[in-house]
Structures are given as C-alpha cells and as structure tokens.
PDB file of N, CA and C in Angstrom:
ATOM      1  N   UNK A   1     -43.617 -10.152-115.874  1.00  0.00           N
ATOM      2  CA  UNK A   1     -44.606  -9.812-116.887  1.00  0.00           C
ATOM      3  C   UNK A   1     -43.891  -9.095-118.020  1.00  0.00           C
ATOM      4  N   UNK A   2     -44.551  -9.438-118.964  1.00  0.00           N
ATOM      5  CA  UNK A   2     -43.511  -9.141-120.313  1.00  0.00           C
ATOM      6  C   UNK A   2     -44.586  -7.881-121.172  1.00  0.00           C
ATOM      7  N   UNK A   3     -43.319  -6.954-121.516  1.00  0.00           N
ATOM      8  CA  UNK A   3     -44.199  -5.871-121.823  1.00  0.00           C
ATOM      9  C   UNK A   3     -45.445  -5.707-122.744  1.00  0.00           C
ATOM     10  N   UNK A   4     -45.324  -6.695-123.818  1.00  0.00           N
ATOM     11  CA  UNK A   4     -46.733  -6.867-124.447  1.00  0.00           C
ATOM     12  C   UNK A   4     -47.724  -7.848-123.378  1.00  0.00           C
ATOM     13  N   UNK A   5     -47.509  -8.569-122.498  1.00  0.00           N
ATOM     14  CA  UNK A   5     -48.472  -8.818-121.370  1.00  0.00           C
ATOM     15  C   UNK A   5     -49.168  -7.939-120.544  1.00  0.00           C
ATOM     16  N   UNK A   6     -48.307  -7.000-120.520  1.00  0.00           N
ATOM     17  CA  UNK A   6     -48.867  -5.763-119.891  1.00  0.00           C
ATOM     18  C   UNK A   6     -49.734  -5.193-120.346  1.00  0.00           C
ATOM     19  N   UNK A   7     -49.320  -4.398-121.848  1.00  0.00           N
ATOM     20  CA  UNK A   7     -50.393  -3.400-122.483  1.00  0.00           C
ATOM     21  C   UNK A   7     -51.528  -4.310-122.784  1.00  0.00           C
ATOM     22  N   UNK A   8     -51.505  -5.638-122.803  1.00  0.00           N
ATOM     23  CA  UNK A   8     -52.784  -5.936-122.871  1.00  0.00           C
ATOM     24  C   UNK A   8     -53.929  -6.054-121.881  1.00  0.00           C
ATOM     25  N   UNK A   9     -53.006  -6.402-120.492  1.00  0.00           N
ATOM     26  CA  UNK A   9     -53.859  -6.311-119.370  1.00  0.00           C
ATOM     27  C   UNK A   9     -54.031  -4.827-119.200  1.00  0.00           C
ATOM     28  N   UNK A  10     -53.327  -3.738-119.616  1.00  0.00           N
ATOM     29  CA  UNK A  10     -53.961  -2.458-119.049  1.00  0.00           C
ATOM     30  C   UNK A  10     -55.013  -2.052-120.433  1.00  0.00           C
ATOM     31  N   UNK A  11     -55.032  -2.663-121.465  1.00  0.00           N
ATOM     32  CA  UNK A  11     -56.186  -2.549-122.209  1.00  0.00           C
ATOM     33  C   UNK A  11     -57.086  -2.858-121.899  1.00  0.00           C
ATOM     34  N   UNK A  12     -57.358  -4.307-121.428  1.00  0.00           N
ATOM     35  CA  UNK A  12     -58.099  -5.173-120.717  1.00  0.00           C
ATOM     36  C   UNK A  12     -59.157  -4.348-119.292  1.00  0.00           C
ATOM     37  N   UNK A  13     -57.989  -3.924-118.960  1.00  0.00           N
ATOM     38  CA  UNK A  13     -58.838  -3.484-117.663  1.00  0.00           C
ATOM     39  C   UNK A  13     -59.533  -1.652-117.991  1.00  0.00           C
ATOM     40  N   UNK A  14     -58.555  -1.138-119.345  1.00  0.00           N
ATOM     41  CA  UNK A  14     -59.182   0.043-119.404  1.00  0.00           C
ATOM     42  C   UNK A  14     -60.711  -0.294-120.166  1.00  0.00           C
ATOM     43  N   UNK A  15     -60.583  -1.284-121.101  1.00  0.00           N
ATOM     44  CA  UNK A  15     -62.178  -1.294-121.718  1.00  0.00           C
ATOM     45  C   UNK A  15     -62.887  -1.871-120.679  1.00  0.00           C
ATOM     46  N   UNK A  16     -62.679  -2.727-119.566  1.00  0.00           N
ATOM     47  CA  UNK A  16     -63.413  -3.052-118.679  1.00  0.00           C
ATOM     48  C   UNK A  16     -64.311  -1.877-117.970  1.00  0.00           C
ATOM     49  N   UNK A  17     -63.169  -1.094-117.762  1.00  0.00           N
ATOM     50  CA  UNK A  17     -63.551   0.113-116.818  1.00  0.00           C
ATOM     51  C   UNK A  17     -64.628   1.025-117.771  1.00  0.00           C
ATOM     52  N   UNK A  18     -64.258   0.996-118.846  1.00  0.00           N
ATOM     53  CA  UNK A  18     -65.667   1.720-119.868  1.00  0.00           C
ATOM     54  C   UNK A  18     -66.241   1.747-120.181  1.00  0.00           C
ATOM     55  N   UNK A  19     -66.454  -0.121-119.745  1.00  0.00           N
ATOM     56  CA  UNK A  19     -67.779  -0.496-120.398  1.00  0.00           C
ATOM     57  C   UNK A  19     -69.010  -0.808-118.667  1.00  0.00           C
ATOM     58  N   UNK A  20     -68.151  -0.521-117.435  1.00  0.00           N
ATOM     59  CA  UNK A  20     -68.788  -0.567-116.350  1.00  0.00           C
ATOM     60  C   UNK A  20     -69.291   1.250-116.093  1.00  0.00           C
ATOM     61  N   UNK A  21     -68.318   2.011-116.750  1.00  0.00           N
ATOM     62  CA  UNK A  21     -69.288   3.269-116.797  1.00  0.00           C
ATOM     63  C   UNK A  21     -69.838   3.893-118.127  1.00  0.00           C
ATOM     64  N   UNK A  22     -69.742   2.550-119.100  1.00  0.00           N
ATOM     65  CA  UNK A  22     -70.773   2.910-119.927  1.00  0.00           C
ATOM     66  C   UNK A  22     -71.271   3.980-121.132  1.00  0.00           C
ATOM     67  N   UNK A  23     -69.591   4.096-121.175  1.00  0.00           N
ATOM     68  CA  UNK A  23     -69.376   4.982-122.241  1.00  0.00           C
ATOM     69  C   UNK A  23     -68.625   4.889-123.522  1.00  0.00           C
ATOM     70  N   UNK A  24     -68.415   4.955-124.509  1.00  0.00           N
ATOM     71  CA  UNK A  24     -68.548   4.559-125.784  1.00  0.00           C
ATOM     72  C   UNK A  24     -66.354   5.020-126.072  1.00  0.00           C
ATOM     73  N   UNK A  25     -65.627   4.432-126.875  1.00  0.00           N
ATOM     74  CA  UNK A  25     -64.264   4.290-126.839  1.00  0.00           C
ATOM     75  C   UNK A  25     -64.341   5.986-127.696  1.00  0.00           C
ATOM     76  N   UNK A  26     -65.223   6.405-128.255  1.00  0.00           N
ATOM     77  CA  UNK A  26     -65.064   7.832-129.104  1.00  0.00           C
ATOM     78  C   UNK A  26     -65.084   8.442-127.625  1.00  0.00           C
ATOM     79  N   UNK A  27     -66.042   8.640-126.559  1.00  0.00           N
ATOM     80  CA  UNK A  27     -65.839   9.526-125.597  1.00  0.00           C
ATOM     81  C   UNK A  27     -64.758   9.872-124.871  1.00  0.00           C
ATOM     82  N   UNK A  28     -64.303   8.372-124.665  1.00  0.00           N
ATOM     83  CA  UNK A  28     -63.253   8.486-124.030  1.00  0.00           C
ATOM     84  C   UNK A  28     -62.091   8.871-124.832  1.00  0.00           C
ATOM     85  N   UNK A  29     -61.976   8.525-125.985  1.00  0.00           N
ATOM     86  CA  UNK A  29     -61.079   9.429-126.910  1.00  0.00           C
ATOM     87  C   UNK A  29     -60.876  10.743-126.752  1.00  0.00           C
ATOM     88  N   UNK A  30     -61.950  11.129-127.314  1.00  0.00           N
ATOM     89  CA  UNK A  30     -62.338  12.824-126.823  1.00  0.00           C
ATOM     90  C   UNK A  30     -61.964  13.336-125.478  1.00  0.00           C
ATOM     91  N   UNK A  31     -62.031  12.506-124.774  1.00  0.00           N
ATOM     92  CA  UNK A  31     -61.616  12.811-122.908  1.00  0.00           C
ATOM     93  C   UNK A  31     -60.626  13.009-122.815  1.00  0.00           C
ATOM     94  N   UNK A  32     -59.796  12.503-123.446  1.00  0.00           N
ATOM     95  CA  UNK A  32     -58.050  12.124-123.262  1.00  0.00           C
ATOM     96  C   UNK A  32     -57.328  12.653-124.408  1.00  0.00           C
ATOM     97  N   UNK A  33     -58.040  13.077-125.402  1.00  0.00           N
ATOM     98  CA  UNK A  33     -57.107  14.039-126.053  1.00  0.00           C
ATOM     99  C   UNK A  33     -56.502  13.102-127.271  1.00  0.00           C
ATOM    100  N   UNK A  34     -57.444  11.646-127.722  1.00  0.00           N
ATOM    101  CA  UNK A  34     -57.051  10.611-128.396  1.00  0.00           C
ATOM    102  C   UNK A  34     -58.154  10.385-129.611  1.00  0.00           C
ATOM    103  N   UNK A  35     -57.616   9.530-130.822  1.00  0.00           N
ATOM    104  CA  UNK A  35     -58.647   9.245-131.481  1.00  0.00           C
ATOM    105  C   UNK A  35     -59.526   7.683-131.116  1.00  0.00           C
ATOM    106  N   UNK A  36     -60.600   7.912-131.660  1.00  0.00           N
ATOM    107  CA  UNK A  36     -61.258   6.499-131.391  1.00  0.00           C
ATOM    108  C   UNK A  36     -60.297   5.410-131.471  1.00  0.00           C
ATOM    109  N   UNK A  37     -59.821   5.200-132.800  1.00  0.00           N
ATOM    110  CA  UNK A  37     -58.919   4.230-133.301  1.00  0.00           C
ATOM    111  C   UNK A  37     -57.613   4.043-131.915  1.00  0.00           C
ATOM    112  N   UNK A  38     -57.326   4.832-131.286  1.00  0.00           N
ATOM    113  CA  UNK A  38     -56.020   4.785-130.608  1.00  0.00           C
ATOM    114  C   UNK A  38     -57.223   4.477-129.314  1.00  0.00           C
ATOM    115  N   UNK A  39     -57.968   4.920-129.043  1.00  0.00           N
ATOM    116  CA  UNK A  39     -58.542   3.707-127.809  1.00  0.00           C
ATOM    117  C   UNK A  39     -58.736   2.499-128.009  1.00  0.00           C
ATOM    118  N   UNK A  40     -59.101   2.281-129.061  1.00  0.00           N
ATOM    119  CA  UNK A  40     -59.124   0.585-129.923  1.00  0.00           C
ATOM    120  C   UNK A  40     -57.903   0.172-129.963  1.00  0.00           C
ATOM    121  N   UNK A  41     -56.968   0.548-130.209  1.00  0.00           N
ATOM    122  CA  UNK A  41     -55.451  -0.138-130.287  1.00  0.00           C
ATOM    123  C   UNK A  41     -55.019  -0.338-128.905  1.00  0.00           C
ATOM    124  N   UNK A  42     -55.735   0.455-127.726  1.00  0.00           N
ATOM    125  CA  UNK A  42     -54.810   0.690-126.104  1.00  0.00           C
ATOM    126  C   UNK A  42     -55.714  -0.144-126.013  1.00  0.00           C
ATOM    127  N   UNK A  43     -56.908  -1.103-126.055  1.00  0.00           N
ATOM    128  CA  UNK A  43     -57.790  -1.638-125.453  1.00  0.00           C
ATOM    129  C   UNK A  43     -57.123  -3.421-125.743  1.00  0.00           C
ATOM    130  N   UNK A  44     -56.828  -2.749-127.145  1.00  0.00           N
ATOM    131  CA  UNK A  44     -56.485  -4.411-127.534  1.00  0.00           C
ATOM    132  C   UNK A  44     -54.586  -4.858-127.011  1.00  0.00           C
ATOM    133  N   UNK A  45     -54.120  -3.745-126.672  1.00  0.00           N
ATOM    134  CA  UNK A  45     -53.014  -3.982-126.259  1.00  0.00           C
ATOM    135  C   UNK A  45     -51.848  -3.665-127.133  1.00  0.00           C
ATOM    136  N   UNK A  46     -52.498  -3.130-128.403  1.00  0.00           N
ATOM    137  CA  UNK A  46     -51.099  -3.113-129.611  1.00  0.00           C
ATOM    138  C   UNK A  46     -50.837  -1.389-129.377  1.00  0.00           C
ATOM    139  N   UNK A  47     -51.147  -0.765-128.200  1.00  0.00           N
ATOM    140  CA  UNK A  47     -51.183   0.622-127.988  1.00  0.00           C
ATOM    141  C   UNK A  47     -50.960   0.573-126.764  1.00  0.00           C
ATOM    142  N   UNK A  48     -49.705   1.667-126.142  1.00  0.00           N
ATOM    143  CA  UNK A  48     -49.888   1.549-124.447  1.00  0.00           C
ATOM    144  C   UNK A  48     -49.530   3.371-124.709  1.00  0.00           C
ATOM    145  N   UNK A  49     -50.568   3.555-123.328  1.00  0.00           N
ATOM    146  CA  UNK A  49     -51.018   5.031-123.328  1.00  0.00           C
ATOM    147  C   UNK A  49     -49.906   5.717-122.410  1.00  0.00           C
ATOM    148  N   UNK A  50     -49.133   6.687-122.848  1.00  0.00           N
ATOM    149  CA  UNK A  50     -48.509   7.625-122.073  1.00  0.00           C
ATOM    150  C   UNK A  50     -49.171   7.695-120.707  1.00  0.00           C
ATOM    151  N   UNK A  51     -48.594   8.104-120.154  1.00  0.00           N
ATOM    152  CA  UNK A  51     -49.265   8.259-118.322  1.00  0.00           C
ATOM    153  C   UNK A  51     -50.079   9.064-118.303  1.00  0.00           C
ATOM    154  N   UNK A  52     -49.543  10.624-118.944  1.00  0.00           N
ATOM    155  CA  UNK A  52     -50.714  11.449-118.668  1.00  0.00           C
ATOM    156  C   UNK A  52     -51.932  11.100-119.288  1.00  0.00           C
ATOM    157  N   UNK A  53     -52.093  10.360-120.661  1.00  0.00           N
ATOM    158  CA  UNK A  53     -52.840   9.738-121.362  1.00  0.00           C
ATOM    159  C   UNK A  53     -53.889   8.592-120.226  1.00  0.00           C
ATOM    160  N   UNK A  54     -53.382   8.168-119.410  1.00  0.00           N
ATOM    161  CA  UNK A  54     -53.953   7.282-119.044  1.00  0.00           C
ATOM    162  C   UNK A  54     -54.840   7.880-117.642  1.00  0.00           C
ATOM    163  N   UNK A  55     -54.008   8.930-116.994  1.00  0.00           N
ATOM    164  CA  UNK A  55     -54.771   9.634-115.994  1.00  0.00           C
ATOM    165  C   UNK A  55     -55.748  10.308-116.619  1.00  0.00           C
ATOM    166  N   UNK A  56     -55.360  10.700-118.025  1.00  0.00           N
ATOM    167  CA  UNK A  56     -57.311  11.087-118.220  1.00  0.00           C
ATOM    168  C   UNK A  56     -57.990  10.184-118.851  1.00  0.00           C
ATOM    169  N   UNK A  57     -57.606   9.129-119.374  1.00  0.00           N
ATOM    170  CA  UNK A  57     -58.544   7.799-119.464  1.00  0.00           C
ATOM    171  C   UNK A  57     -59.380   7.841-118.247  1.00  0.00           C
ATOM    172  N   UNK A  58     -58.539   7.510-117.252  1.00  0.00           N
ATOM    173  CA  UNK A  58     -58.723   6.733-115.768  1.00  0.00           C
ATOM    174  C   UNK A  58     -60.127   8.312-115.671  1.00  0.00           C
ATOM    175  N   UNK A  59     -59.830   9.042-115.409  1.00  0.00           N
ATOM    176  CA  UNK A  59     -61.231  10.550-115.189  1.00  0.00           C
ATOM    177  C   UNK A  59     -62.550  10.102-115.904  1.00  0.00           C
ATOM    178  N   UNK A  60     -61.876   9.810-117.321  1.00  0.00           N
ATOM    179  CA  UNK A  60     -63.386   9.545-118.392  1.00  0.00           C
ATOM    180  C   UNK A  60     -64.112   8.303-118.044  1.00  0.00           C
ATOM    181  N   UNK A  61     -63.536   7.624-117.310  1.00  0.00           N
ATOM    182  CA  UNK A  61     -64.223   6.040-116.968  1.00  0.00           C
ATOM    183  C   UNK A  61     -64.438   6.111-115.226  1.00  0.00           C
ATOM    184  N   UNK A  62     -64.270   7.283-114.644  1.00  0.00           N
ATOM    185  CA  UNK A  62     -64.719   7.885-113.381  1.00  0.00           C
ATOM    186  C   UNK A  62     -63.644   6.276-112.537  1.00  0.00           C
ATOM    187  N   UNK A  63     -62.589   6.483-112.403  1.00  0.00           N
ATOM    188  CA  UNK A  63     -62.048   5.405-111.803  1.00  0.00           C
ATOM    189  C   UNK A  63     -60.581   6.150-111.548  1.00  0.00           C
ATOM    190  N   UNK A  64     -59.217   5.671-110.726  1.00  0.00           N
ATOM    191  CA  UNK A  64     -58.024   6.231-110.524  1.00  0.00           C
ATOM    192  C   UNK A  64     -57.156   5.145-111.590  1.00  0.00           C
ATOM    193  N   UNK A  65     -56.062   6.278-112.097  1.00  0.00           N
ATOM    194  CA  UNK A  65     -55.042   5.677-112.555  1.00  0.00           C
ATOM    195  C   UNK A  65     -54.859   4.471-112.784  1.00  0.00           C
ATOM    196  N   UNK A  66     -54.395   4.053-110.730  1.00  0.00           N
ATOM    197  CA  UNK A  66     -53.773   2.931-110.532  1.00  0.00           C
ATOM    198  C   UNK A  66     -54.971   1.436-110.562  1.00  0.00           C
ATOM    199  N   UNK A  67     -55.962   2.110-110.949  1.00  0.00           N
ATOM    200  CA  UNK A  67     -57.106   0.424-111.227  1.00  0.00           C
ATOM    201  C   UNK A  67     -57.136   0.114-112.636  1.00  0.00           C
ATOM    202  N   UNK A  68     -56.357   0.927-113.392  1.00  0.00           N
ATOM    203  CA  UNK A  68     -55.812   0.409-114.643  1.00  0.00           C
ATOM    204  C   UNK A  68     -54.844   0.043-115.159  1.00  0.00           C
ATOM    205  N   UNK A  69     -53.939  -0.157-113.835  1.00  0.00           N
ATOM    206  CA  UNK A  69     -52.829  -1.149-114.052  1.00  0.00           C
ATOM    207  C   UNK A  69     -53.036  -2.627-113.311  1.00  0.00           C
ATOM    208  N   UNK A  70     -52.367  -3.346-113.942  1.00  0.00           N
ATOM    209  CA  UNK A  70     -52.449  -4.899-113.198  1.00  0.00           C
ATOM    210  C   UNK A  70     -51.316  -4.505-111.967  1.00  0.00           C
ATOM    211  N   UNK A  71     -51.450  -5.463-111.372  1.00  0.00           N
ATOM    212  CA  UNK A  71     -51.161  -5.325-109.926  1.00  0.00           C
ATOM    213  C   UNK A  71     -49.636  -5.757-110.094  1.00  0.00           C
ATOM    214  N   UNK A  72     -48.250  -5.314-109.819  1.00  0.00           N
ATOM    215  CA  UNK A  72     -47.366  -6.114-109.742  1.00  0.00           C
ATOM    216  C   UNK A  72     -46.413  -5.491-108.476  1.00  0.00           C
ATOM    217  N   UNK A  73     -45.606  -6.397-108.365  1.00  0.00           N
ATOM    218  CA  UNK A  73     -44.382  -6.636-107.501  1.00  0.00           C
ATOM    219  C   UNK A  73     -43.479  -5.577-107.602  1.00  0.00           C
ATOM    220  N   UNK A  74     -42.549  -4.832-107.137  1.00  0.00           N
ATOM    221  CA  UNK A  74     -41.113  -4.457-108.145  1.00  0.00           C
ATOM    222  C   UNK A  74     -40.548  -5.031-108.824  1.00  0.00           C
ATOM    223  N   UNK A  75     -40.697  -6.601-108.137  1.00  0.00           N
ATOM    224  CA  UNK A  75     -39.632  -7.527-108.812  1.00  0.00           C
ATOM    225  C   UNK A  75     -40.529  -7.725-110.570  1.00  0.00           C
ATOM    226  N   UNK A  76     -41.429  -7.879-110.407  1.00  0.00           N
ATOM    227  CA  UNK A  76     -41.988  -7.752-111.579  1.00  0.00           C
ATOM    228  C   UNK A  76     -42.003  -6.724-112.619  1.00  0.00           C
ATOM    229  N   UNK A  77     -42.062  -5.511-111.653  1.00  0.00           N
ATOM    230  CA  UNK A  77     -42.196  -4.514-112.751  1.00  0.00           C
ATOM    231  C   UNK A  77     -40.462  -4.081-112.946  1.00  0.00           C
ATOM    232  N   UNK A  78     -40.129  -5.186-112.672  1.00  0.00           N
ATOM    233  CA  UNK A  78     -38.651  -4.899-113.266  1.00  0.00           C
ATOM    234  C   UNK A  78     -38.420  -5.162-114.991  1.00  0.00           C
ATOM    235  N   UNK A  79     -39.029  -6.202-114.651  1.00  0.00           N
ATOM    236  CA  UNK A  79     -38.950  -6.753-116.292  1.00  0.00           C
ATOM    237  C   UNK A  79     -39.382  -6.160-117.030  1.00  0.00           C
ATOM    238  N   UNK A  80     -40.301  -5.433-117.325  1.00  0.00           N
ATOM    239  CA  UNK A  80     -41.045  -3.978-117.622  1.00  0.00           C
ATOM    240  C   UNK A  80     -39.952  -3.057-118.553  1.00  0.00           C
ATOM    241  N   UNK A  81     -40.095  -2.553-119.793  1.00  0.00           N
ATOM    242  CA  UNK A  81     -39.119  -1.608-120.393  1.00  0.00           C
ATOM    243  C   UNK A  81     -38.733  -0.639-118.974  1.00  0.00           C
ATOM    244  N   UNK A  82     -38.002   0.189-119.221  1.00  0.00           N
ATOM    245  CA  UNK A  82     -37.926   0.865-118.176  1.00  0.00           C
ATOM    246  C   UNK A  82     -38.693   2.208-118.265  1.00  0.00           C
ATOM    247  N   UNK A  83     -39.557   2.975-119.429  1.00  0.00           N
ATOM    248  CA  UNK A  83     -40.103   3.602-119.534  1.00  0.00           C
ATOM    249  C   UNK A  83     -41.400   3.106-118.663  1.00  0.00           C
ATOM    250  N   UNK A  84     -42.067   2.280-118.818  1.00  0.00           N
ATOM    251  CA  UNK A  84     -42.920   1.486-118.550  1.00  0.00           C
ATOM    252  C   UNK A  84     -42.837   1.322-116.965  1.00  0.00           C
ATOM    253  N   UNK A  85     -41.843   0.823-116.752  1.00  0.00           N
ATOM    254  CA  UNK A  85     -41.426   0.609-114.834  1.00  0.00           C
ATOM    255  C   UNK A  85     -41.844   1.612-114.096  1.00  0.00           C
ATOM    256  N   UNK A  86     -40.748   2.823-114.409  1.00  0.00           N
ATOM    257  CA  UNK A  86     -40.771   4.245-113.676  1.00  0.00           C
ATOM    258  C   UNK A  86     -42.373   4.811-113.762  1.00  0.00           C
ATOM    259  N   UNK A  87     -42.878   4.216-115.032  1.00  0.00           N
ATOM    260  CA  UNK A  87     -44.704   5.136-114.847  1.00  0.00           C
ATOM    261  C   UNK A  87     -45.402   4.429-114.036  1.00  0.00           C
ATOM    262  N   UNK A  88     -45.500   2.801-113.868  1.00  0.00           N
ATOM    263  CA  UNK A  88     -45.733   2.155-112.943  1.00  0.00           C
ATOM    264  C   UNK A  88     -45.611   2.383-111.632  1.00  0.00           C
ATOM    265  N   UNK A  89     -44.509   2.475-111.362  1.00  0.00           N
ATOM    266  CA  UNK A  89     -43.899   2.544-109.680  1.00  0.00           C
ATOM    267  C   UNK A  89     -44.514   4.031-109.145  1.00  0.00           C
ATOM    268  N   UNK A  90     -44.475   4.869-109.993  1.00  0.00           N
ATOM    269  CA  UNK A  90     -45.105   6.059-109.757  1.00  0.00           C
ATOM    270  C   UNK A  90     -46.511   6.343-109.740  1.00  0.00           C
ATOM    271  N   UNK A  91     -47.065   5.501-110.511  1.00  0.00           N
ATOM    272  CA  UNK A  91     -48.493   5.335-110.104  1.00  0.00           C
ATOM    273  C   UNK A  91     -48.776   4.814-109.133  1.00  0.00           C
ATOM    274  N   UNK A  92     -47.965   3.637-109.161  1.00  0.00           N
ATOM    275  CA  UNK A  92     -48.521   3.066-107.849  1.00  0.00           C
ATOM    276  C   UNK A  92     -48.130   3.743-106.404  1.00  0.00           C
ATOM    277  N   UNK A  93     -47.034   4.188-106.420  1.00  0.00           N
ATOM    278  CA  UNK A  93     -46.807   5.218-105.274  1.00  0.00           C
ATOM    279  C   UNK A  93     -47.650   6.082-105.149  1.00  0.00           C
ATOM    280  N   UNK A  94     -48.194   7.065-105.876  1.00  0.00           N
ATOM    281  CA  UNK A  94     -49.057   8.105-105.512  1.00  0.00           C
ATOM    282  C   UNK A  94     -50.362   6.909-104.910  1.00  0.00           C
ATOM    283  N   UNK A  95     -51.369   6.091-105.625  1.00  0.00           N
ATOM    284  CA  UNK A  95     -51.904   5.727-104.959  1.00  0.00           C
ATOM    285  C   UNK A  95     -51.979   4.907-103.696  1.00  0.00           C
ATOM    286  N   UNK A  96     -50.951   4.660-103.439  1.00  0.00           N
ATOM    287  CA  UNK A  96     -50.752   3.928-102.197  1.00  0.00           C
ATOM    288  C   UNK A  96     -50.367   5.254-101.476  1.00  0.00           C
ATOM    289  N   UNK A  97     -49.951   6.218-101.514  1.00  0.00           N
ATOM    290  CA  UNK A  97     -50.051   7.382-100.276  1.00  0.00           C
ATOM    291  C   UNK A  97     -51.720   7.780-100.282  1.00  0.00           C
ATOM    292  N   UNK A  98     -52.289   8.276-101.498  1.00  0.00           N
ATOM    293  CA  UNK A  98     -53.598   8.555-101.027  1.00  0.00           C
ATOM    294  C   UNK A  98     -54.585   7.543-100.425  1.00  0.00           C
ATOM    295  N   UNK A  99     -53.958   5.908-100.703  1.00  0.00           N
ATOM    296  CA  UNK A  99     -54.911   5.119 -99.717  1.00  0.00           C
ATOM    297  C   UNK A  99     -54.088   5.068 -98.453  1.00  0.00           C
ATOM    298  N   UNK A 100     -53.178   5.699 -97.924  1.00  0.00           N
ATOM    299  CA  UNK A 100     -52.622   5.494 -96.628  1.00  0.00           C
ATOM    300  C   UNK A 100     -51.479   4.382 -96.624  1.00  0.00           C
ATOM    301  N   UNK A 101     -51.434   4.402 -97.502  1.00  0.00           N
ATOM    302  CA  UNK A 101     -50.206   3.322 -97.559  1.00  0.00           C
ATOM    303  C   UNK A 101     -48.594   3.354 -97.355  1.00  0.00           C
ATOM    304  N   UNK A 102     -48.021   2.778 -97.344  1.00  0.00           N
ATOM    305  CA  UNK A 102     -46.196   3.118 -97.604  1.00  0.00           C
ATOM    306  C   UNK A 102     -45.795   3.542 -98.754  1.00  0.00           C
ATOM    307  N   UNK A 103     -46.261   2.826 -99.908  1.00  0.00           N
ATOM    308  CA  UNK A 103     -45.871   3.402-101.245  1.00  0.00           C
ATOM    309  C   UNK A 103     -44.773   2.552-101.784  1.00  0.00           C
ATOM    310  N   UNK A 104     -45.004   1.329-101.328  1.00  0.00           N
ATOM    311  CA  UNK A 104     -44.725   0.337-101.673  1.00  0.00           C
ATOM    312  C   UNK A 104     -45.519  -0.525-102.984  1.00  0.00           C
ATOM    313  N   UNK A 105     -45.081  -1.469-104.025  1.00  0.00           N
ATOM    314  CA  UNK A 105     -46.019  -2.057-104.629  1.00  0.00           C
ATOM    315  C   UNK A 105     -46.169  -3.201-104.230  1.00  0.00           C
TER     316      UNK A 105
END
C-alpha cells in the first residue's frame, strides 16, 4: 500500500466513523485540537494526522485508534514511509494486546 493509498483509506474510514456517531468535522476538529479545514483535508486523504492527532480523533468519534487504520500485513506496512510504519505497527500492537492478542499485525 502506497502512502497516499493509505491517508486516504484512513480518511475514509475516519469520516466513516463520524458520520456513524454523528457528529459534524468542526467537532471533531475542536476534539483533537484541529481546524475544520484540516479534518476536511485528513478525510479526503491530502492530510494524514499525527498519531496523537488521531487517538483523539478516534475519542471524538467514540471508536479506538486502531479502527482507523486499514488493516495491513508488516509486509505491507513496509512500504509505508517509515514515519508512517512505526505509528502503524504501534497502533496496532497496543490494540492487539488490549484485545488479547500477540501483537502481531
């Protein structure tokens, strides 16, 4: 997956997630410490949100982190900038220990 494939699927799935709890891209702005406009740019993909940025996305849309990333491999999230990788793998590790998991992706 190629890094503009990415920010669009985690746009993708963050406006998904906001519009299933129903709250407006200014709130969630406000939630996260962002302007409207920069939730509009992370939604459409021409914006990818810092991590901590995205763990309080993920709060304002009452959902975890890791359901706002697309699902990948290592081998996948290799291809990934490497800024991008390391926030990945780490998300996904923490949530795979709190679901009981290995912490594997």
């Amino acid at each position: 997956m190629e890094e503009r494939e990415f920010n669009e699927t985690v746009g993708r799935l963050i406006r998904d997630a906001r519009k299933r709890a129903g709250v407006t891209q200014e709130y969630v702005g406000r939630q996260a410490g962002l302007t409207r406009g920069s939730i509009t740019n992370i939604e459409s993909g021409a914006q990818s949100p810092p991590i901590y940025r995205l763990a309080l996305i993920a709060a304002a849309v009452n959902t975890e982190p890791a359901d706002l990333l697309p699902p990948l491999s290592l081998d996948a999230a290799s291809g990934l900038a490497a800024r991008h990788a390391a926030d990945v793998a780490a998300v996904w590790a923490q949530a795979s220990k709190r679901r009981g998991g290995g912490g594997e992706g």
